[in-house]
C-alpha atoms as a PDB file:
ATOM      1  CA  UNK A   1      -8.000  -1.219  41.608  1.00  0.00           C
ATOM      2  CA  UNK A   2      -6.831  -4.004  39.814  1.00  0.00           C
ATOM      3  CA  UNK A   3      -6.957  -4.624  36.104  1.00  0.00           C
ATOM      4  CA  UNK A   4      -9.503  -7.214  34.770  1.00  0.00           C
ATOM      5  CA  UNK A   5      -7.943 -10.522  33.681  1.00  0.00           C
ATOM      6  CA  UNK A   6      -9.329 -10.198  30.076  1.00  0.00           C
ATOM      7  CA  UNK A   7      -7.313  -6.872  29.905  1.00  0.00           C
ATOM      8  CA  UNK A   8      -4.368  -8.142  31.369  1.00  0.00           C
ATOM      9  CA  UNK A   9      -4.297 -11.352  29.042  1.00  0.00           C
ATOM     10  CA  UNK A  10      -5.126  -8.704  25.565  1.00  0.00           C
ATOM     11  CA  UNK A  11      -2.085  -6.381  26.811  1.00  0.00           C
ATOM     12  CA  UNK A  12       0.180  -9.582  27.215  1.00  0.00           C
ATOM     13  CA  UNK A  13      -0.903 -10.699  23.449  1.00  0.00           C
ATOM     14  CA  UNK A  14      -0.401  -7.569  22.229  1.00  0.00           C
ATOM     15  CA  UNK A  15       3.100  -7.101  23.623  1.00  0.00           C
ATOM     16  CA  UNK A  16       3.763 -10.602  21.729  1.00  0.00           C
ATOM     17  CA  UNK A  17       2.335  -9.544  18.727  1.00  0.00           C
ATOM     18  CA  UNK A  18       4.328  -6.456  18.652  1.00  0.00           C
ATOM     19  CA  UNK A  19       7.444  -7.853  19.350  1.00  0.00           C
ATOM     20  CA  UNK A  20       6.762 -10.589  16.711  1.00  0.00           C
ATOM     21  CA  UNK A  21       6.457  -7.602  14.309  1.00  0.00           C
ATOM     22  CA  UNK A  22       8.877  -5.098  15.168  1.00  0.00           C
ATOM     23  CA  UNK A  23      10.994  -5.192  12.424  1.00  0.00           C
ATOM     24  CA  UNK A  24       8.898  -5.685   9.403  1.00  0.00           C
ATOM     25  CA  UNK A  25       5.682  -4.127  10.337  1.00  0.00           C
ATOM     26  CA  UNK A  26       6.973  -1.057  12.490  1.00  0.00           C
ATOM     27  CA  UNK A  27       4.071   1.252  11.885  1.00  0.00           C
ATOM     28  CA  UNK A  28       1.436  -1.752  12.867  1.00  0.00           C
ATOM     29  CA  UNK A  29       3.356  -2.491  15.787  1.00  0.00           C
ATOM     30  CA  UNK A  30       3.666   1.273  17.042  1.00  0.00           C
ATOM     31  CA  UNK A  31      -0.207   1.012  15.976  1.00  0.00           C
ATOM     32  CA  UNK A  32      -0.740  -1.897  18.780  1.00  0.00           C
ATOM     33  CA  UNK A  33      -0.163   0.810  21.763  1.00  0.00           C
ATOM     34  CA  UNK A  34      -2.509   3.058  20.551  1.00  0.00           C
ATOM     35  CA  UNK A  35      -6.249   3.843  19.796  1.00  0.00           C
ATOM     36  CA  UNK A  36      -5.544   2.239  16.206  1.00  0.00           C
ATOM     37  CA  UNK A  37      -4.704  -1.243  17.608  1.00  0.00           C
ATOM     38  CA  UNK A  38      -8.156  -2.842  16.895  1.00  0.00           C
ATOM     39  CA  UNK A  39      -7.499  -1.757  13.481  1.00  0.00           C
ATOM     40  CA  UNK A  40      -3.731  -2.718  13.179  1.00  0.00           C
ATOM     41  CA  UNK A  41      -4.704  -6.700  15.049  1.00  0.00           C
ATOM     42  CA  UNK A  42      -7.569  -7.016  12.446  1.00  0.00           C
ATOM     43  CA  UNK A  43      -5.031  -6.222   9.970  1.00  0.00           C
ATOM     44  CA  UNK A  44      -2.622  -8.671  10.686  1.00  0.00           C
ATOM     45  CA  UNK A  45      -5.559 -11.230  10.927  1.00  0.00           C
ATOM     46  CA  UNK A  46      -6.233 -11.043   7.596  1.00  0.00           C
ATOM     47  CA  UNK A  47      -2.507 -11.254   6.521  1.00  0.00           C
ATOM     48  CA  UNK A  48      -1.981 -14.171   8.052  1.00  0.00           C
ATOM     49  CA  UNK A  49      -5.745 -16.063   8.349  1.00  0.00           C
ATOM     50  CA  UNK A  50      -7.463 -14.523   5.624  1.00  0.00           C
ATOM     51  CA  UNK A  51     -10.080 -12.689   8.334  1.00  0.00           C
ATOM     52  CA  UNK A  52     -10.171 -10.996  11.251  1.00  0.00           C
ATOM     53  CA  UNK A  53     -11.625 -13.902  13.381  1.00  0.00           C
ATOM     54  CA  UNK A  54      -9.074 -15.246  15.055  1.00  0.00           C
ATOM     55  CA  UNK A  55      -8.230 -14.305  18.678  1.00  0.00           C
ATOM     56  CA  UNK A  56      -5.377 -12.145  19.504  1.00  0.00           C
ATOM     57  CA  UNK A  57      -3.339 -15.336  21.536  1.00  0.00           C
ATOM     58  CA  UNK A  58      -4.090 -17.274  18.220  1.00  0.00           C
ATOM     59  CA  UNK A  59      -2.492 -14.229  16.086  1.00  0.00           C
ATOM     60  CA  UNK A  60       0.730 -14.282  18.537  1.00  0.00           C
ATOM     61  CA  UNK A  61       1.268 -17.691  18.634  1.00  0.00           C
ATOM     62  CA  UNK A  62       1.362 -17.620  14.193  1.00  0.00           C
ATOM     63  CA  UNK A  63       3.104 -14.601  13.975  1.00  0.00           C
ATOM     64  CA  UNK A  64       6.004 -15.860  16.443  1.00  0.00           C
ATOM     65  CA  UNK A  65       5.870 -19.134  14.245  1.00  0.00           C
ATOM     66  CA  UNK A  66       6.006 -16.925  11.314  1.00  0.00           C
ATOM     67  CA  UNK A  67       7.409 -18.678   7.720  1.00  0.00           C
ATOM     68  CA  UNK A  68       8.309 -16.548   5.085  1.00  0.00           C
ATOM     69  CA  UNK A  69       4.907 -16.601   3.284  1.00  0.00           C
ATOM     70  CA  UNK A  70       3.381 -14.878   6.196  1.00  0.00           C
ATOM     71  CA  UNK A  71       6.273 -12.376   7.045  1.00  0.00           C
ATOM     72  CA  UNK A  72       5.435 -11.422   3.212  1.00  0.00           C
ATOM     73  CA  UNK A  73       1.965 -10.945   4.108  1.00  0.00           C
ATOM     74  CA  UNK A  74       2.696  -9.061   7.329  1.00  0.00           C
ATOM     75  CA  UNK A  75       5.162  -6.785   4.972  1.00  0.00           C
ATOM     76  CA  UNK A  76       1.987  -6.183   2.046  1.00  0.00           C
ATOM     77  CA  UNK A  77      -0.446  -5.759   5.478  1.00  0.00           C
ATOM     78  CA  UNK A  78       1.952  -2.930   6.467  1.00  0.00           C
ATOM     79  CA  UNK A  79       2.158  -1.079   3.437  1.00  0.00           C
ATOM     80  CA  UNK A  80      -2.258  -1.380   3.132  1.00  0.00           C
ATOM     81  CA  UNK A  81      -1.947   0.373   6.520  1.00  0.00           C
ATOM     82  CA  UNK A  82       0.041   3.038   5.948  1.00  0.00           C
ATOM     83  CA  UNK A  83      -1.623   3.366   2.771  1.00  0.00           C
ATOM     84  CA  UNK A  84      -4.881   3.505   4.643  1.00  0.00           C
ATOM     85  CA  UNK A  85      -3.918   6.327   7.408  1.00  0.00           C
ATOM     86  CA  UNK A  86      -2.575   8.643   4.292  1.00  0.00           C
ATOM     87  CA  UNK A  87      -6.092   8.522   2.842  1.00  0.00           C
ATOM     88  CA  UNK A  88      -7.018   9.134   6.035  1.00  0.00           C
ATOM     89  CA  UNK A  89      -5.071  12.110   6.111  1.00  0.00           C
ATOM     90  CA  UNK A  90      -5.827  12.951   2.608  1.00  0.00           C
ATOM     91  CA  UNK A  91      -9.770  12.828   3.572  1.00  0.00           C
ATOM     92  CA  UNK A  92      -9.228  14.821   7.023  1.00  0.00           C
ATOM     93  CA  UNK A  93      -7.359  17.668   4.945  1.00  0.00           C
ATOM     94  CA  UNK A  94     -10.183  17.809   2.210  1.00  0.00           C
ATOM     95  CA  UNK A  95     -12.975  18.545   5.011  1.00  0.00           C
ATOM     96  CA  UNK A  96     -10.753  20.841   6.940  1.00  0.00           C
ATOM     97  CA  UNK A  97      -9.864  23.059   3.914  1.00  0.00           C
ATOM     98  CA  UNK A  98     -13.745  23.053   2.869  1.00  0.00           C
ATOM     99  CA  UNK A  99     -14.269  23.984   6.897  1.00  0.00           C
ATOM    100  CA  UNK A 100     -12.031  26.969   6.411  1.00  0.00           C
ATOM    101  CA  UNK A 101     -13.845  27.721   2.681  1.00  0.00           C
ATOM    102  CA  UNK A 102     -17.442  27.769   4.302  1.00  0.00           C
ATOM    103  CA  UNK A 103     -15.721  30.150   7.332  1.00  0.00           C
ATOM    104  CA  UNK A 104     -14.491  32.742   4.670  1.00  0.00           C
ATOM    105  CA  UNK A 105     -17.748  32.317   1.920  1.00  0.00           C
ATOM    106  CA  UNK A 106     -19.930  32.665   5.406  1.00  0.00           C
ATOM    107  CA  UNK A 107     -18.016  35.577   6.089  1.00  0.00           C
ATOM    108  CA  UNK A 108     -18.334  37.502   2.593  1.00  0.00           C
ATOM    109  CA  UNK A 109     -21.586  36.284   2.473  1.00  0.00           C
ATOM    110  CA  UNK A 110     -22.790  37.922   5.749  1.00  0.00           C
ATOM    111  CA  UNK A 111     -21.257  40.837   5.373  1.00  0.00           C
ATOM    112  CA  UNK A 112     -20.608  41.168   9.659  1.00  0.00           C
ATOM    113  CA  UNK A 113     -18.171  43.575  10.511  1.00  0.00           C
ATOM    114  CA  UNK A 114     -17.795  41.838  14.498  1.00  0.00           C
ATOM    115  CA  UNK A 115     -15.287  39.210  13.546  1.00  0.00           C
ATOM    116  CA  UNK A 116     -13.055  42.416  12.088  1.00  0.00           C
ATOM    117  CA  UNK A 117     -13.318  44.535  15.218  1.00  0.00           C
ATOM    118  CA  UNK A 118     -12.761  42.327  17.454  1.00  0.00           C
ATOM    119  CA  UNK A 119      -9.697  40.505  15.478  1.00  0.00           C
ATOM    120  CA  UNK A 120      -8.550  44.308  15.585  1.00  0.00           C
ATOM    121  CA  UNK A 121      -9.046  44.794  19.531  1.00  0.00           C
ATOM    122  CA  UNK A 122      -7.397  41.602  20.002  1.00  0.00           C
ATOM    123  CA  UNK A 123      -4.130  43.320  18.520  1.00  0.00           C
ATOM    124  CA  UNK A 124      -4.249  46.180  19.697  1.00  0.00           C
ATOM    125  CA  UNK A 125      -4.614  45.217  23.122  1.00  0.00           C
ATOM    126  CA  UNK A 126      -1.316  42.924  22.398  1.00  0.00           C
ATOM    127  CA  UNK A 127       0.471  45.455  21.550  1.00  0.00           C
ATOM    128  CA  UNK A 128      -0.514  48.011  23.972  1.00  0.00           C
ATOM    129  CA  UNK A 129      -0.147  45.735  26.656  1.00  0.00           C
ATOM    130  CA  UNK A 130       3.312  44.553  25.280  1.00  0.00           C
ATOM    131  CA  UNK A 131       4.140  48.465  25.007  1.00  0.00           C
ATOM    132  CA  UNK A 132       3.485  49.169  28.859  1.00  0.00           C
ATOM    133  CA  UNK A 133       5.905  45.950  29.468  1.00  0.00           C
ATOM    134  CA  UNK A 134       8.453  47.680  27.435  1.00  0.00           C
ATOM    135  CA  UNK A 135       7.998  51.116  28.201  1.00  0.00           C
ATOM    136  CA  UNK A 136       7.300  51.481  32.283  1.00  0.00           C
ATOM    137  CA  UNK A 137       8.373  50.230  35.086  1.00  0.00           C
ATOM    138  CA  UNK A 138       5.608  47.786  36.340  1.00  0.00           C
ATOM    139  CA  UNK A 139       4.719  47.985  39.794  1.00  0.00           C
ATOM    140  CA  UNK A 140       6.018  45.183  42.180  1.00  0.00           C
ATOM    141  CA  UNK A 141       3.968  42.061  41.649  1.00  0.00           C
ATOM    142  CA  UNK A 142       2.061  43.330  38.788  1.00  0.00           C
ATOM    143  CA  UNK A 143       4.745  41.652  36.219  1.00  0.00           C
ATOM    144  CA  UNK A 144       2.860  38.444  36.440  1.00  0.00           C
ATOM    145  CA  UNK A 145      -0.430  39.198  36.140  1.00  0.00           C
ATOM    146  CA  UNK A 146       1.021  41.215  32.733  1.00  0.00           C
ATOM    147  CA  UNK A 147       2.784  38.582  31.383  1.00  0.00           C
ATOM    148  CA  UNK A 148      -0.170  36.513  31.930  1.00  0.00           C
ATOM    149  CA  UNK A 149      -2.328  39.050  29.904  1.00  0.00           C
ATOM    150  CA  UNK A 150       0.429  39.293  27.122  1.00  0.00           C
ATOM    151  CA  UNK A 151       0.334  35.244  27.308  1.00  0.00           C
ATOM    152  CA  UNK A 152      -3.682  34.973  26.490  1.00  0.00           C
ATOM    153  CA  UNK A 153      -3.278  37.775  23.953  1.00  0.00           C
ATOM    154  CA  UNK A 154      -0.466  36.166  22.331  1.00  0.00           C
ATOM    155  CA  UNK A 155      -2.506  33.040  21.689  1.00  0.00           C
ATOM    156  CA  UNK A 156      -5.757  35.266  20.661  1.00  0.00           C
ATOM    157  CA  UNK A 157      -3.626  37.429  18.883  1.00  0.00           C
ATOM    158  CA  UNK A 158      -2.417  33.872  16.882  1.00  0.00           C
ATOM    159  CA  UNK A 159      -6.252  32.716  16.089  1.00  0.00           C
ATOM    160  CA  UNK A 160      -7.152  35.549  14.658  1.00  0.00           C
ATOM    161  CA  UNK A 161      -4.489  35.667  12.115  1.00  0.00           C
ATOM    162  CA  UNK A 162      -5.472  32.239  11.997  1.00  0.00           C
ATOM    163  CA  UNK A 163      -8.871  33.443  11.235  1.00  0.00           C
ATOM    164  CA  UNK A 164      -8.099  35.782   7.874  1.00  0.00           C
ATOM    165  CA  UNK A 165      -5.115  34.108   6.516  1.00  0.00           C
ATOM    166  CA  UNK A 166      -5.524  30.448   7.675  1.00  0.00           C
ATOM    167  CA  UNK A 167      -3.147  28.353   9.560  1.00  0.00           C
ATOM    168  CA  UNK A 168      -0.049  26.403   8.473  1.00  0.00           C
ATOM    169  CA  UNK A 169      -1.049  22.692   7.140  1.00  0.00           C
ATOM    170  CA  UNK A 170       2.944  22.600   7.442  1.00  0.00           C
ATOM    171  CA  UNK A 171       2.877  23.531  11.121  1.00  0.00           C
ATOM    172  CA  UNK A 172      -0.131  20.617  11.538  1.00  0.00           C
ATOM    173  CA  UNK A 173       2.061  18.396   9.305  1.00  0.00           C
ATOM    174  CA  UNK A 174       5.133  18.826  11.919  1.00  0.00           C
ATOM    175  CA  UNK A 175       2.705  18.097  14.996  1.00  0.00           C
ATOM    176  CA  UNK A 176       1.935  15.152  13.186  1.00  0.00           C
ATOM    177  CA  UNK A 177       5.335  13.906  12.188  1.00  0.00           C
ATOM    178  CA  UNK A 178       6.730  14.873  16.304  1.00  0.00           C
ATOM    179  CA  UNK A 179       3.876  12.217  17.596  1.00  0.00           C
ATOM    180  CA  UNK A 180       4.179   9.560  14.698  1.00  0.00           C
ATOM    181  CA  UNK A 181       7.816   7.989  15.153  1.00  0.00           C
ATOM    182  CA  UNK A 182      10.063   7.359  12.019  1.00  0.00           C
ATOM    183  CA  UNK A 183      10.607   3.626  11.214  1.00  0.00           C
ATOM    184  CA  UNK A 184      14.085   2.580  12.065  1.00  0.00           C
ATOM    185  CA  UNK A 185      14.717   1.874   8.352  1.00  0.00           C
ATOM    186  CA  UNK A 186      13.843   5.446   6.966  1.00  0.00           C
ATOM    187  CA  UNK A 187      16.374   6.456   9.521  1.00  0.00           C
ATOM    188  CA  UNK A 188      18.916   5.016   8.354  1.00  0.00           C
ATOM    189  CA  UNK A 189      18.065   6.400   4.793  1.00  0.00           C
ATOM    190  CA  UNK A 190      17.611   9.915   5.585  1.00  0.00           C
ATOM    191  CA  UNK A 191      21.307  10.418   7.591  1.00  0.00           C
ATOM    192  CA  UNK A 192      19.906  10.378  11.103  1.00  0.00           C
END
């Protein structure tokens, strides 16, 4: 199946756009391969036009023609983006930590004793079943089908603790910082 010309000619002015940008607007241009590259081309529209009207060959063509004024522009449009996906973040962190407070008020509040005995069989059965791995000799075969059981209990084991004592934001925060790169310039900064 081939790819319609309109998509064709937006990943062609995209690829100019980001390699127009590179350098002084790395986060927009890592933004331009992702779902955030409407946002990150109406950005740079307004940096260098004033709006977000103009057409994405339009945006190329200035940005590769760049003077200093603009390259200024594209610098402040940068900064207004990262800005914006921290408050993102910010905003995303505030619901999930009221999520987790409704969980645990729900959970005082009701009183239900289900979510404890079954957080409790969900150990136990970890550890017995880890015990038998330790303990006997498993018949031919049947160390598969264990470790698969010790796998799925492992992870259930994981939400419930999850559940009572809430997960890492730092272990969310790493996941985060694996898929976002780090501009070449903080690189350099931080000894890598």
């Amino acid at each position: 199946m081939d790819a319609s010309p309109d998509f064709e000619k937006e990943t062609k002015s995209r690829g100019r756009i980001k390699r127009a940008i590179a350098r002084i607007a790395p986060g927009l241009a890592h933004a331009l391969g992702g779902p955030l590259a409407g946002a990150a081309v109406g950005q740079l529209s307004r940096a260098v036009f004033g709006d977000d009207a103009a057409s994405e060959d339009t945006l190329a063509d200035a940005l590769e023609r760049a003077g200093p004024e603009h390259l200024l522009a594209i610098k402040k449009a940068e900064q207004e983006f990262q800005l914006a996906l921290r408050q993102a973040r910010v905003e995303e962190m505030r619901i999930d930590a009221g999520d987790r407070a409704n969980a645990r008020a729900r959970q005082v509040k009701m009183d239900d004793w289900t979510p404890s005995v079954l957080g409790a069989l969900v150990i136990l059965g970890f550890f017995l079943v880890l015990g038998v791995m330790v303990a006997k000799k498993l018949p031919a075969g049947a160390e598969t089908e264990f470790s698969i059981m010790l796998g799925a209990l492992a992870t259930m084991t994981a939400a419930v603790v999850n559940y009572f004592f809430g997960s890492s934001v730092g272990s969310r925060e790493k996941t985060r910082l694996i898929a976002w790169p780090v501009p070449e310039d903080e690189k350099k900064e931080g000894g890598a």
